[in-house]
C-alpha atoms as a PDB file:
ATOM      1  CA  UNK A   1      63.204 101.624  90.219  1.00  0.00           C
ATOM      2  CA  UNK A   2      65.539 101.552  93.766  1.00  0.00           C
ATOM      3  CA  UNK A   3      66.023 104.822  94.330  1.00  0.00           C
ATOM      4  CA  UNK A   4      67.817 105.471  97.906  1.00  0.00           C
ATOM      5  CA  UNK A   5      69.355 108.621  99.225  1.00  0.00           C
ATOM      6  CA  UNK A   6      72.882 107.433  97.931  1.00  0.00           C
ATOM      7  CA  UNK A   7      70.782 108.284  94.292  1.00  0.00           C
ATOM      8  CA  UNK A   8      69.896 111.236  95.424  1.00  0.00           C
ATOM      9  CA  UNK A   9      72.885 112.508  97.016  1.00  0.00           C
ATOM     10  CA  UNK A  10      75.513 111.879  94.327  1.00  0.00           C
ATOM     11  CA  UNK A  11      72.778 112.549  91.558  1.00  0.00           C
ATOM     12  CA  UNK A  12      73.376 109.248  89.822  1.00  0.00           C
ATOM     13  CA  UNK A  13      70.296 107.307  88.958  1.00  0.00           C
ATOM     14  CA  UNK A  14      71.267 103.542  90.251  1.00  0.00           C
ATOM     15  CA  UNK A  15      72.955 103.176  93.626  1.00  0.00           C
ATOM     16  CA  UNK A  16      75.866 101.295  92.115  1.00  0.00           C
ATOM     17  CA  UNK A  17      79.352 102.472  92.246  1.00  0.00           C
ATOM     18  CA  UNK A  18      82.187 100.458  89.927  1.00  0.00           C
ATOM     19  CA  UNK A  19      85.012  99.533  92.004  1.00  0.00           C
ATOM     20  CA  UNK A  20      88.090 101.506  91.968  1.00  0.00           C
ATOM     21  CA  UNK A  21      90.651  98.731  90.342  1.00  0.00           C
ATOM     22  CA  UNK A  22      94.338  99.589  90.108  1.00  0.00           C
ATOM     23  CA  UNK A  23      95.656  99.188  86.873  1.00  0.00           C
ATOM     24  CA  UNK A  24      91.897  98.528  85.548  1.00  0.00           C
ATOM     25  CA  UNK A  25      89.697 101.422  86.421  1.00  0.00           C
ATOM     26  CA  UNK A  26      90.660 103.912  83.835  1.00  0.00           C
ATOM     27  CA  UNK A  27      88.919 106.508  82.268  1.00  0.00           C
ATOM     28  CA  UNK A  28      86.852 104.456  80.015  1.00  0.00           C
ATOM     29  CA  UNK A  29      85.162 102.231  82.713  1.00  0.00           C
ATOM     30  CA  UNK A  30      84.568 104.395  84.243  1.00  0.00           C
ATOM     31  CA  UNK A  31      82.385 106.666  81.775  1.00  0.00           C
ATOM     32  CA  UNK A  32      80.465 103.927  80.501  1.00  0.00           C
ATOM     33  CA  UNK A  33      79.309 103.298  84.139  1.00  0.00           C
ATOM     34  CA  UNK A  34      78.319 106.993  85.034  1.00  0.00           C
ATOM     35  CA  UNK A  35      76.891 106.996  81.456  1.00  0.00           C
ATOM     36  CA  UNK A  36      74.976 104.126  82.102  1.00  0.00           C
ATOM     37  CA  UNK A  37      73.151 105.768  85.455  1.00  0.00           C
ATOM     38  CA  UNK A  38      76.221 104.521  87.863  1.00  0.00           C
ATOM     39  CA  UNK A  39      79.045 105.905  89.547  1.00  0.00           C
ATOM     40  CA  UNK A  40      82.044 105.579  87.489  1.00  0.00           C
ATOM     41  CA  UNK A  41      85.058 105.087  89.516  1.00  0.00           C
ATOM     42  CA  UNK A  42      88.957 106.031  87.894  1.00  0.00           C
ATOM     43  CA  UNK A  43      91.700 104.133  90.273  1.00  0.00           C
ATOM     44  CA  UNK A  44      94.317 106.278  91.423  1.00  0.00           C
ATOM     45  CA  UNK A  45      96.548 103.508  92.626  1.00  0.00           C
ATOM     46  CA  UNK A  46     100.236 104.441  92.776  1.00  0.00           C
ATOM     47  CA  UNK A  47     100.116 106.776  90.167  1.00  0.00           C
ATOM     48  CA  UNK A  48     101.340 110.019  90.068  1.00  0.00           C
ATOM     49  CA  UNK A  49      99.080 113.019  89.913  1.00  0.00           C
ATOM     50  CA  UNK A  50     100.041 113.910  86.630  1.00  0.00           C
ATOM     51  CA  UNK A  51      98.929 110.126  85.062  1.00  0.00           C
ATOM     52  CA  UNK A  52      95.369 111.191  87.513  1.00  0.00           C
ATOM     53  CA  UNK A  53      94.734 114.395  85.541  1.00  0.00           C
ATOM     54  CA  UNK A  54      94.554 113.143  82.282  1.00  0.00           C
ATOM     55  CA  UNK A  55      92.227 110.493  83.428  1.00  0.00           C
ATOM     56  CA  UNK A  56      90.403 113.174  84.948  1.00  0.00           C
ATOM     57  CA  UNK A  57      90.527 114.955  81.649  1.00  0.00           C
ATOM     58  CA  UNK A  58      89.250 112.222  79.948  1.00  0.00           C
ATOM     59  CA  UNK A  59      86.299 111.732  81.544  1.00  0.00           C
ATOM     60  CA  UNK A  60      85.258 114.949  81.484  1.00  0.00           C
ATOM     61  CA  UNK A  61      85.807 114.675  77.465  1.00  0.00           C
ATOM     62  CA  UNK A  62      83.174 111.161  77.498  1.00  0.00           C
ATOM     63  CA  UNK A  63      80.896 111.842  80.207  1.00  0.00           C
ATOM     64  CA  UNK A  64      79.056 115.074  82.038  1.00  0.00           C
ATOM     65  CA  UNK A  65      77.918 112.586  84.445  1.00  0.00           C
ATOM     66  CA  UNK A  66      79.318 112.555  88.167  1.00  0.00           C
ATOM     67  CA  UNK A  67      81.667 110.281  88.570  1.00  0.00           C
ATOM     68  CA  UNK A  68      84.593 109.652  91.536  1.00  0.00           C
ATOM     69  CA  UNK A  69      88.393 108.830  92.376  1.00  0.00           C
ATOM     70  CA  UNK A  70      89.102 106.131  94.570  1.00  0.00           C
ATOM     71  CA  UNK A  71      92.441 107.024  96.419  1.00  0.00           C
ATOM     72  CA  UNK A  72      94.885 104.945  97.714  1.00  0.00           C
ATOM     73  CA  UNK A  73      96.030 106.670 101.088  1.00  0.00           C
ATOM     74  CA  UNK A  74      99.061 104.377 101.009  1.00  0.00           C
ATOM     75  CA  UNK A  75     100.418 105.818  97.799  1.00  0.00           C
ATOM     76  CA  UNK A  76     103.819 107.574  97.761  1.00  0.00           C
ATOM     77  CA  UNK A  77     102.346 110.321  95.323  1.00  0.00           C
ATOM     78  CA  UNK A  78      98.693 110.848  97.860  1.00  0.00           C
ATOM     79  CA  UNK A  79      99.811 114.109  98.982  1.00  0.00           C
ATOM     80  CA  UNK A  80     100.094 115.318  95.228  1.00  0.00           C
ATOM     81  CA  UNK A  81      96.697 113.185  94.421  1.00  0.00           C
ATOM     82  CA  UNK A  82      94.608 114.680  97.078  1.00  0.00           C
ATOM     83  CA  UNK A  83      95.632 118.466  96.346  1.00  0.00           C
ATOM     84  CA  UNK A  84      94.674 117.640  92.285  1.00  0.00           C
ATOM     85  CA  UNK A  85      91.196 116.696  93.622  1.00  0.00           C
ATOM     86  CA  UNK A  86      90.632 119.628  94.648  1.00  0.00           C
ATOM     87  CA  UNK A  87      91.896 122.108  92.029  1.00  0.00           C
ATOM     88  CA  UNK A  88      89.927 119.797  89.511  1.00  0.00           C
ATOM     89  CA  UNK A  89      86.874 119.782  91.850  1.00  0.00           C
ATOM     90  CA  UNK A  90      86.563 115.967  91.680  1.00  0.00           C
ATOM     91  CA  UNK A  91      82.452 115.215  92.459  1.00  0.00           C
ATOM     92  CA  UNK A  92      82.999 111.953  94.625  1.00  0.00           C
ATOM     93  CA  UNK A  93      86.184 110.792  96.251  1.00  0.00           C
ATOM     94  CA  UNK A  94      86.350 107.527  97.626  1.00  0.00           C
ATOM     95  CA  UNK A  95      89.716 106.799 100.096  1.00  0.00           C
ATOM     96  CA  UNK A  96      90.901 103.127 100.974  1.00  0.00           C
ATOM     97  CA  UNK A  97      93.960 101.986 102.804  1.00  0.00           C
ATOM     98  CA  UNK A  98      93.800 104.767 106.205  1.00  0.00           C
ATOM     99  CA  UNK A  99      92.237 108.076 107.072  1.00  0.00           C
ATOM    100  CA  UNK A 100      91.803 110.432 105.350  1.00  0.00           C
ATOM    101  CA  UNK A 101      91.043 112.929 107.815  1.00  0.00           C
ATOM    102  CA  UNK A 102      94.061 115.355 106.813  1.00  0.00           C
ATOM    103  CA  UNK A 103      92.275 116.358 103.275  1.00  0.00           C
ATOM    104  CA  UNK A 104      88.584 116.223 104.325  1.00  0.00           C
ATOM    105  CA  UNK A 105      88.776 120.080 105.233  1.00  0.00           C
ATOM    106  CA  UNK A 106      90.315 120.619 101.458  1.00  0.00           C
ATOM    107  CA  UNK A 107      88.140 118.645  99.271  1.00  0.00           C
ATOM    108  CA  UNK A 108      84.644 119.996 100.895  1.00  0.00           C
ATOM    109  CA  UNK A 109      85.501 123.196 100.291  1.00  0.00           C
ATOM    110  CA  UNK A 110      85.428 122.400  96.542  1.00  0.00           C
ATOM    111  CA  UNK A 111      82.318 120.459  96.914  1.00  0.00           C
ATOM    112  CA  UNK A 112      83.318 116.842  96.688  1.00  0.00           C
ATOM    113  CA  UNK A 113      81.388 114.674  98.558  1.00  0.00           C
ATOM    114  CA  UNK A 114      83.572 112.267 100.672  1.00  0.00           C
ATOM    115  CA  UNK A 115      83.320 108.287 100.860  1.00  0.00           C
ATOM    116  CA  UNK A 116      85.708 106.407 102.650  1.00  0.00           C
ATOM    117  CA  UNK A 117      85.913 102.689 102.056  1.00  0.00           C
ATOM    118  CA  UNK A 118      85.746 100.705 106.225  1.00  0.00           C
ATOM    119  CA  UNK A 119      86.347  97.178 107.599  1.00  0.00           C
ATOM    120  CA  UNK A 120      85.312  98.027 110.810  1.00  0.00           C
ATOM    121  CA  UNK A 121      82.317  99.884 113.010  1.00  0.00           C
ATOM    122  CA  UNK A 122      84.907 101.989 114.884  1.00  0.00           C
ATOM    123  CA  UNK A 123      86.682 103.592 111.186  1.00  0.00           C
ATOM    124  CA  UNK A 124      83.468 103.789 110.292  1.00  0.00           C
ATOM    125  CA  UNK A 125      82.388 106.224 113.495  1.00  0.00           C
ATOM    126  CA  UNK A 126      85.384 107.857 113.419  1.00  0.00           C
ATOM    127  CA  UNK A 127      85.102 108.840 109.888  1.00  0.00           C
ATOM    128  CA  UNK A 128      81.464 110.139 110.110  1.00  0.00           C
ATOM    129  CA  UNK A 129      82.739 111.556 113.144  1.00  0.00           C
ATOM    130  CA  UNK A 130      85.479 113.732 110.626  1.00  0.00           C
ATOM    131  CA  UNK A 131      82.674 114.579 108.222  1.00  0.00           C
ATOM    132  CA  UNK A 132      82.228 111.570 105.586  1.00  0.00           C
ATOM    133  CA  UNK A 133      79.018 111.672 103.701  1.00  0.00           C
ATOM    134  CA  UNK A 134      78.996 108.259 103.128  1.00  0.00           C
ATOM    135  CA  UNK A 135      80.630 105.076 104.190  1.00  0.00           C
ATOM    136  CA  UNK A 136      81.329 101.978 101.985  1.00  0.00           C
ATOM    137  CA  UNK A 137      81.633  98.566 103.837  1.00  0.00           C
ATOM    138  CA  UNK A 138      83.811  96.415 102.277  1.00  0.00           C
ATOM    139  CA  UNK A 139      83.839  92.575 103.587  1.00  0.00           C
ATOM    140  CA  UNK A 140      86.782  90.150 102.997  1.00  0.00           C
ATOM    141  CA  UNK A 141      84.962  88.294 100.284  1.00  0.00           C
ATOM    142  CA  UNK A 142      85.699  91.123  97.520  1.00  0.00           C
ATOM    143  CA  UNK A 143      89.052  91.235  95.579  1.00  0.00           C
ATOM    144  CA  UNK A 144      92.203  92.791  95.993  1.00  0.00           C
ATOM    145  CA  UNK A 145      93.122  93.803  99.675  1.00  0.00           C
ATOM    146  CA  UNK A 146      90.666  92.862 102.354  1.00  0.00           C
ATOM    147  CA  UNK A 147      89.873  92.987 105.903  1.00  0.00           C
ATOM    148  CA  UNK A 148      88.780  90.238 108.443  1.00  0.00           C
ATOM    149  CA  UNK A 149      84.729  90.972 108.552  1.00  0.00           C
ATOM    150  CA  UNK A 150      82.133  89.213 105.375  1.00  0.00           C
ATOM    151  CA  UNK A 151      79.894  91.831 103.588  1.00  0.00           C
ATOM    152  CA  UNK A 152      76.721  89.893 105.617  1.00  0.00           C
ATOM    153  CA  UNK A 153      78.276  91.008 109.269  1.00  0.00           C
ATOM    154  CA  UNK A 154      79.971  94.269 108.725  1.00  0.00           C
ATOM    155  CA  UNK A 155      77.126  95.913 106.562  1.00  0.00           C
ATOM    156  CA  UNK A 156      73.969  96.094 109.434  1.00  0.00           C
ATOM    157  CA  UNK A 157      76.984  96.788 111.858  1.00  0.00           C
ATOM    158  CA  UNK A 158      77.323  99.776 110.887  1.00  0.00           C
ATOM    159  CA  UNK A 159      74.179 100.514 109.344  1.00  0.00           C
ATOM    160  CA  UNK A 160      73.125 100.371 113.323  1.00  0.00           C
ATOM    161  CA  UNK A 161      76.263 102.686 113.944  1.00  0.00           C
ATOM    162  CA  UNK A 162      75.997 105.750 112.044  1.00  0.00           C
ATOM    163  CA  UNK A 163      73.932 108.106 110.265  1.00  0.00           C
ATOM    164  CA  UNK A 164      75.440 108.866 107.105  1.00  0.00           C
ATOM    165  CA  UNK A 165      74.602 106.121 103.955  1.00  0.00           C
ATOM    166  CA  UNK A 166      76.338 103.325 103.474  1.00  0.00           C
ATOM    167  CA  UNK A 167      76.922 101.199 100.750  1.00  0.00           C
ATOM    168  CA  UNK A 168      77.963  97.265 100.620  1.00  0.00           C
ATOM    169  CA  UNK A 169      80.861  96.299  98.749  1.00  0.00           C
ATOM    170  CA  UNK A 170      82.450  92.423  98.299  1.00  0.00           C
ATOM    171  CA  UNK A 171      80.468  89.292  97.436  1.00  0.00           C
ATOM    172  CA  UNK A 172      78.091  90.846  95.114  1.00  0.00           C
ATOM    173  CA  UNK A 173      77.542  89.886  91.814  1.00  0.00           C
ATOM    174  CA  UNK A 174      73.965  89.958  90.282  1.00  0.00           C
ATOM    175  CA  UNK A 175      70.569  91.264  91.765  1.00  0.00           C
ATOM    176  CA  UNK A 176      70.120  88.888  94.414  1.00  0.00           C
ATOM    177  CA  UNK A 177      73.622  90.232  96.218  1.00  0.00           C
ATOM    178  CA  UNK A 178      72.129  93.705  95.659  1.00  0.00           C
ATOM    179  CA  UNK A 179      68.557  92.951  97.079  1.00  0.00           C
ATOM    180  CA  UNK A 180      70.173  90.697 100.245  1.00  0.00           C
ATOM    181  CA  UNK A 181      72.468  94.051 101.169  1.00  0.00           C
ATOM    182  CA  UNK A 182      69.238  96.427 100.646  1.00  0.00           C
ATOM    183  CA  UNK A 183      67.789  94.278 103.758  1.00  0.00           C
ATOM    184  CA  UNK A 184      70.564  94.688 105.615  1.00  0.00           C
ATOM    185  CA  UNK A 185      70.350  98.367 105.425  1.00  0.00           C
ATOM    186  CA  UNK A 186      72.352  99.655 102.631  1.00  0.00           C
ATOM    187  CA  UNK A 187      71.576 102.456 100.281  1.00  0.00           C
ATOM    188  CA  UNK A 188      73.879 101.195  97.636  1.00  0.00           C
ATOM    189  CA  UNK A 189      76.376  98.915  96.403  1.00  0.00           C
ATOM    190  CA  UNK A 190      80.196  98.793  95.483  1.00  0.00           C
ATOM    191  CA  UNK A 191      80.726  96.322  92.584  1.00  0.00           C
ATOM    192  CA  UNK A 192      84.411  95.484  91.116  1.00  0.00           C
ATOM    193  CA  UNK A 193      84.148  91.654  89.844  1.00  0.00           C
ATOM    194  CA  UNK A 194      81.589  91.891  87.636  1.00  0.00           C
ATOM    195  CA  UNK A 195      82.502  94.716  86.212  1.00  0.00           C
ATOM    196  CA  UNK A 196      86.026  93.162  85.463  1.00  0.00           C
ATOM    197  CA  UNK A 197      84.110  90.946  82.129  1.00  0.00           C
ATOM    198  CA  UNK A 198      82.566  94.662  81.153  1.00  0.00           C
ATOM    199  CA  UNK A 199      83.008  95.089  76.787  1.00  0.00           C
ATOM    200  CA  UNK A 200      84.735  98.479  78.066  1.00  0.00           C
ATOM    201  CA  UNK A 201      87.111  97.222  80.879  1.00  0.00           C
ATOM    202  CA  UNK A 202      90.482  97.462  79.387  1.00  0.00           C
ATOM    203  CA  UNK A 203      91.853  94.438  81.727  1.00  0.00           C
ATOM    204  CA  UNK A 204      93.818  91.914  79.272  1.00  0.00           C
ATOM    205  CA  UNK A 205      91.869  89.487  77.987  1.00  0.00           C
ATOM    206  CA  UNK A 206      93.561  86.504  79.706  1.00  0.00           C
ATOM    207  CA  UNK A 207      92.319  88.043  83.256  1.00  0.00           C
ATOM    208  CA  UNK A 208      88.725  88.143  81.900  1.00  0.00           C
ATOM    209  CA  UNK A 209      89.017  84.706  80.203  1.00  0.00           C
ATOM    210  CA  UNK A 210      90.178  83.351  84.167  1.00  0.00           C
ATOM    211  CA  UNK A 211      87.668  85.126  86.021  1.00  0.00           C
ATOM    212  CA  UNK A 212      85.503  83.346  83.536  1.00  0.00           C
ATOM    213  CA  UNK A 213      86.314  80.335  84.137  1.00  0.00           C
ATOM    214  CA  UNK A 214      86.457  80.707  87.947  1.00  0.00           C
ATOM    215  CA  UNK A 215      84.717  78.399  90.314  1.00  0.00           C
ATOM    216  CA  UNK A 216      83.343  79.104  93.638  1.00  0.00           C
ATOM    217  CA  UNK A 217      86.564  77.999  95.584  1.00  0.00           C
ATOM    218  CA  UNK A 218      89.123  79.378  93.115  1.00  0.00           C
ATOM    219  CA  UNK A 219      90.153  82.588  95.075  1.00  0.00           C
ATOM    220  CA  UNK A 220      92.865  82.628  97.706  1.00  0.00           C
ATOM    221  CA  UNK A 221      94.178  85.263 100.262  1.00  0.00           C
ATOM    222  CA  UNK A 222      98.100  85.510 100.393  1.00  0.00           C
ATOM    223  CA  UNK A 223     100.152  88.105 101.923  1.00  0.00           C
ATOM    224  CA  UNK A 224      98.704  88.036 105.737  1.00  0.00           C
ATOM    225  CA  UNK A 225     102.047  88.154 107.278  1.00  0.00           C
ATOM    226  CA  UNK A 226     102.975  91.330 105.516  1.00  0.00           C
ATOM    227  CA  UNK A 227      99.487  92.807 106.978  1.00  0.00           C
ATOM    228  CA  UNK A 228      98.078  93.298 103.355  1.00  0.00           C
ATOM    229  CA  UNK A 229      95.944  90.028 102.590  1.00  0.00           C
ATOM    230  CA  UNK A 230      94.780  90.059  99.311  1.00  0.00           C
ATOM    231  CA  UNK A 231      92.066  87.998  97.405  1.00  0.00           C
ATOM    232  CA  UNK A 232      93.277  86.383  94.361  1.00  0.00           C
ATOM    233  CA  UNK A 233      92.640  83.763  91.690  1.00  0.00           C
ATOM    234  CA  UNK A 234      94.835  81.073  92.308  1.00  0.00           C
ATOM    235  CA  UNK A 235      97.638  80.292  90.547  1.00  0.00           C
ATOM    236  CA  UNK A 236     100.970  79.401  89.883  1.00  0.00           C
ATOM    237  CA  UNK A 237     102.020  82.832  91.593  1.00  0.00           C
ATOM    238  CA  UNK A 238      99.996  82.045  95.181  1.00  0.00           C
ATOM    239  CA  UNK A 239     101.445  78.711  94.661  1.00  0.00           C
ATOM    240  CA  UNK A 240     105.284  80.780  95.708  1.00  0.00           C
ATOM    241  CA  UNK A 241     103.392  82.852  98.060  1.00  0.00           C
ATOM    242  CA  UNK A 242     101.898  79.538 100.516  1.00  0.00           C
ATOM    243  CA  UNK A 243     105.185  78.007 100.224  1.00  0.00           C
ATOM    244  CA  UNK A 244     106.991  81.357 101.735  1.00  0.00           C
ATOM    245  CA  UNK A 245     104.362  81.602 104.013  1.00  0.00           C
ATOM    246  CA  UNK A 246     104.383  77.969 105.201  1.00  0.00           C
ATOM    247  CA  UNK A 247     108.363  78.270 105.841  1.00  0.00           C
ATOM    248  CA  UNK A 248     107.587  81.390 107.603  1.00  0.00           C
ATOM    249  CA  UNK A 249     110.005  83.774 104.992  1.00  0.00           C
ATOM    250  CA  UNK A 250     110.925  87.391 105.698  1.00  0.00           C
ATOM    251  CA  UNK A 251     108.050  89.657 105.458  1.00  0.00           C
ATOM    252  CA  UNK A 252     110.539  91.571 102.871  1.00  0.00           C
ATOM    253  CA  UNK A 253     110.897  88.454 100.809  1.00  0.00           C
ATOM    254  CA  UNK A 254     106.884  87.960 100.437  1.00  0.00           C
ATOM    255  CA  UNK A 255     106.540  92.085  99.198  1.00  0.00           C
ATOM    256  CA  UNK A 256     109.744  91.657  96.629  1.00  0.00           C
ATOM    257  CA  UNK A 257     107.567  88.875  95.369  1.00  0.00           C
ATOM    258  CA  UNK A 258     103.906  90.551  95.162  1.00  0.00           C
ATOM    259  CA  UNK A 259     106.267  93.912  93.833  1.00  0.00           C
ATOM    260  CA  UNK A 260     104.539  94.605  90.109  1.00  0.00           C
ATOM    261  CA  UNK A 261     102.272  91.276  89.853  1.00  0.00           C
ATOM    262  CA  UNK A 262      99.187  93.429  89.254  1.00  0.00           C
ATOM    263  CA  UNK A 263     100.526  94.865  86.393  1.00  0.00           C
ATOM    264  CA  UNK A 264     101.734  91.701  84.940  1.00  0.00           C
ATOM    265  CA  UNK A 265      98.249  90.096  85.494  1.00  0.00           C
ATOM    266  CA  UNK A 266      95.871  93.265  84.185  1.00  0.00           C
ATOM    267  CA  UNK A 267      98.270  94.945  81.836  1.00  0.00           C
ATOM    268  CA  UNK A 268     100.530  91.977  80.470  1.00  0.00           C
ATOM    269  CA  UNK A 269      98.090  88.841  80.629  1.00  0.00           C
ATOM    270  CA  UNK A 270     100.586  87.142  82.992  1.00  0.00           C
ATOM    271  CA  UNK A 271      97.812  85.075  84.607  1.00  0.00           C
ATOM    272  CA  UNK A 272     100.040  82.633  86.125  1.00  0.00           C
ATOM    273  CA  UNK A 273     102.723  84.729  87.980  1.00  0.00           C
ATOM    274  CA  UNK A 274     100.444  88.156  88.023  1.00  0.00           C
ATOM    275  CA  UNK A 275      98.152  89.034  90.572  1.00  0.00           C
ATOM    276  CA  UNK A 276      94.584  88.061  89.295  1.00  0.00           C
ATOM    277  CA  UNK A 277      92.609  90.170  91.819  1.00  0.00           C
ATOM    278  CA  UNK A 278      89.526  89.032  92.139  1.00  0.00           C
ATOM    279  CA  UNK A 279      86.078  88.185  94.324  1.00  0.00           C
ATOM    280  CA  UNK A 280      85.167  85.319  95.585  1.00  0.00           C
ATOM    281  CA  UNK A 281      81.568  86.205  93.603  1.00  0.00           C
ATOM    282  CA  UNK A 282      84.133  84.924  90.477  1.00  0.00           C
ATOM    283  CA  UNK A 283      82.336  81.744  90.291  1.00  0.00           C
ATOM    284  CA  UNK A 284      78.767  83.815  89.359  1.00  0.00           C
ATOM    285  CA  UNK A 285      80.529  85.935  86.976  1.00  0.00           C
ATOM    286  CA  UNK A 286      80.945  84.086  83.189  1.00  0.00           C
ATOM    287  CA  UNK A 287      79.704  86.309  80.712  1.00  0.00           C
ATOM    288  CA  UNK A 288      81.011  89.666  79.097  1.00  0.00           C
ATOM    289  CA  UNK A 289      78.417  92.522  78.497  1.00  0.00           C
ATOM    290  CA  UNK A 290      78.560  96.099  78.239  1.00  0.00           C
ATOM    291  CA  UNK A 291      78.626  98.089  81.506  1.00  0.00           C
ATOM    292  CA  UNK A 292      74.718  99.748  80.805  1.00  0.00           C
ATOM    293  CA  UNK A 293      73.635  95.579  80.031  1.00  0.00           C
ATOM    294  CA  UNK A 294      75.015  94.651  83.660  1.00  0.00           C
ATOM    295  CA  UNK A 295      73.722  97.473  85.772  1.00  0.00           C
ATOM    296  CA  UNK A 296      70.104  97.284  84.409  1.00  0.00           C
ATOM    297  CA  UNK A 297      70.152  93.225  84.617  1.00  0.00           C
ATOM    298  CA  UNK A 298      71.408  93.469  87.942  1.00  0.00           C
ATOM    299  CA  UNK A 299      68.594  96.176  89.439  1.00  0.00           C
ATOM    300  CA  UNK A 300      65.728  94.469  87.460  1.00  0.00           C
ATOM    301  CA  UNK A 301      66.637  90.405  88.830  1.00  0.00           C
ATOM    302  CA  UNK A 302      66.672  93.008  91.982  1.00  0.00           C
ATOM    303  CA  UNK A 303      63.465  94.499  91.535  1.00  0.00           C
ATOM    304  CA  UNK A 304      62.152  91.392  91.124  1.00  0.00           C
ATOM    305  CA  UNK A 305      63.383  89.764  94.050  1.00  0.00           C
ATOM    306  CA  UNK A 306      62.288  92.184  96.195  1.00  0.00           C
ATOM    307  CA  UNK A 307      58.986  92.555  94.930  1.00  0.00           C
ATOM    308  CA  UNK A 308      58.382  88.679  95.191  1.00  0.00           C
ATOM    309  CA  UNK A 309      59.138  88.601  98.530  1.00  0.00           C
ATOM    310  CA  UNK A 310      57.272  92.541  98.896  1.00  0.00           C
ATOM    311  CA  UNK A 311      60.275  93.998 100.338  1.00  0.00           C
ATOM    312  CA  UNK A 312      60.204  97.888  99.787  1.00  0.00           C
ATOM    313  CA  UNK A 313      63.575  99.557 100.665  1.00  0.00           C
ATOM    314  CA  UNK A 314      62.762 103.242 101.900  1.00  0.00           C
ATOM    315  CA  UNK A 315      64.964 105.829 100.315  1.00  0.00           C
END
């Protein structure tokens, strides 16, 4: 068994969070995750705190497991979001898209422990520096938006940097991703992809069937110009988006287009003009299992690597 302080701290018995997935990591996912030894992870996204409590409530009514809210500090409705954390007490929250240094205060003193996501050694200082317990470093190869710095550089960066735990996210997909971060110093691991072809992922079927089918060079990155690359499948959709970019088009012209394309993609099957977020570990994913099937394959090919190559990872 890897057991590692993230284990310990967050009492969850693999060191595997599921990504927080707009429009994809609902109630549901998430459960089967912490039921399965994980940390479940419901996706705030742009909703309103309202459409958060009942996800919240839901949980609570599958699981008594810990589980955690990602938060989108971008989101028009984060002020509302980040107060309901605390009145519901919400074990782990996880923050992406800016600081979120204005709540920390708020959501210790109800006992959440605080993990921000980072692309960078100096938001990862300065976080640690404002009290986060742990620290999740997320390179460009993972879906959805990304930063500038690969899992393989950023994560003994700031392993070497601070003292709290952190935990690789982007380019994982099986054991051997989990065992190659464990070397590099991580106490856990951030998994979205993979989790997308989970039995209890509610993501249309047409997104699973084309992360499926992915190969290894099938993601692209569109949107840099706005300052809010994203990794997606391609597809008729980033097809619009080079051409805009290539004729240098009005930042406001690129965001009207990307406006709602998640939705179409996870919600309506739309995979040709939605938003198929997605790793560039795609081409490793191809088979659907249930979310308890994944995490123990994934620590035992782990295991196994490690204890070929008599690697021990210290806790």
């Amino acid at each position: 068994m890897i057991n590692t302080k993230i284990c310990s701290l967050l009492n969850i018995k693999y060191p595997i969070f599921q990504g927080g997935m707009a429009q994809i990591s609902d109630a549901g996912l998430a459960a089967a995750v912490s039921e399965a030894g994980g940390l479940g992870v419901i996706a705030a996204g742009n909703g309103t705190a309202e459409t958060l409590q009942k996800e919240i409530k839901r949980i609570r009514k599958l699981t008594n497991k810990p589980f955690g809210v990602n938060v989108m500090l971008l989101s028009p409705y984060v002020n509302e979001v980040g107060n309901l954390l605390a009145e519901e007490k919400v074990p782990v929250i996880i923050t992406g898209a800016g600081s979120p240094g204005k709540f920390i205060k708020l959501w210790k003193r109800a006992g959440s422990k605080i993990i921000p996501v980072v692309p960078s050694v100096t938001f990862a200082e300065h976080l640690e520096k404002l009290g986060a317990d742990a620290l999740i470093c997320e390179g460009m190869e993972s879906g959805g938006h990304i930063g500038e710095i690969t899992t393989m550089c950023l994560t003994p960066q700031v392993v070497d940097a601070v003292k709290v735990p952190a935990i690789a996210a982007g380019g994982i997909g099986d054991g051997r991703g989990i065992a190659a971060v464990m070397c590099l110093g991580a106490q856990g691991v951030q998994i979205g992809t993979r989790f997308l072809l989970a039995n209890e992922c509610s993501v249309h079927q047409n997104y699973k069937d084309k992360v499926k089918r992915a190969k290894d060079t099938d993601t692209a990155v569109t949107g840099r110009a706005t300052g809010h690359p994203v990794r997606v499948l391609k597809n008729k959709l980033v097809t619009k988006f080079k051409k805009l970019e290539k004729n240098n088009a009005p930042v406001e012209e690129m965001e009207r287009l990307g406006r709602g394309r998640l939705y179409k993609a996870a919600v309506e099957g739309d995979i040709d003009y939605g938003s198929v977020m997605s790793g560039q570990i795609a081409g490793l994913v191809n088979k659907e299992q249930n979310c308890e099937e994944i995490i123990v394959e994934m620590f035992e090919e782990a295991e196994k690597v490690m204890n070929d190559l008599n690697i021990y990872i210290r806790g």
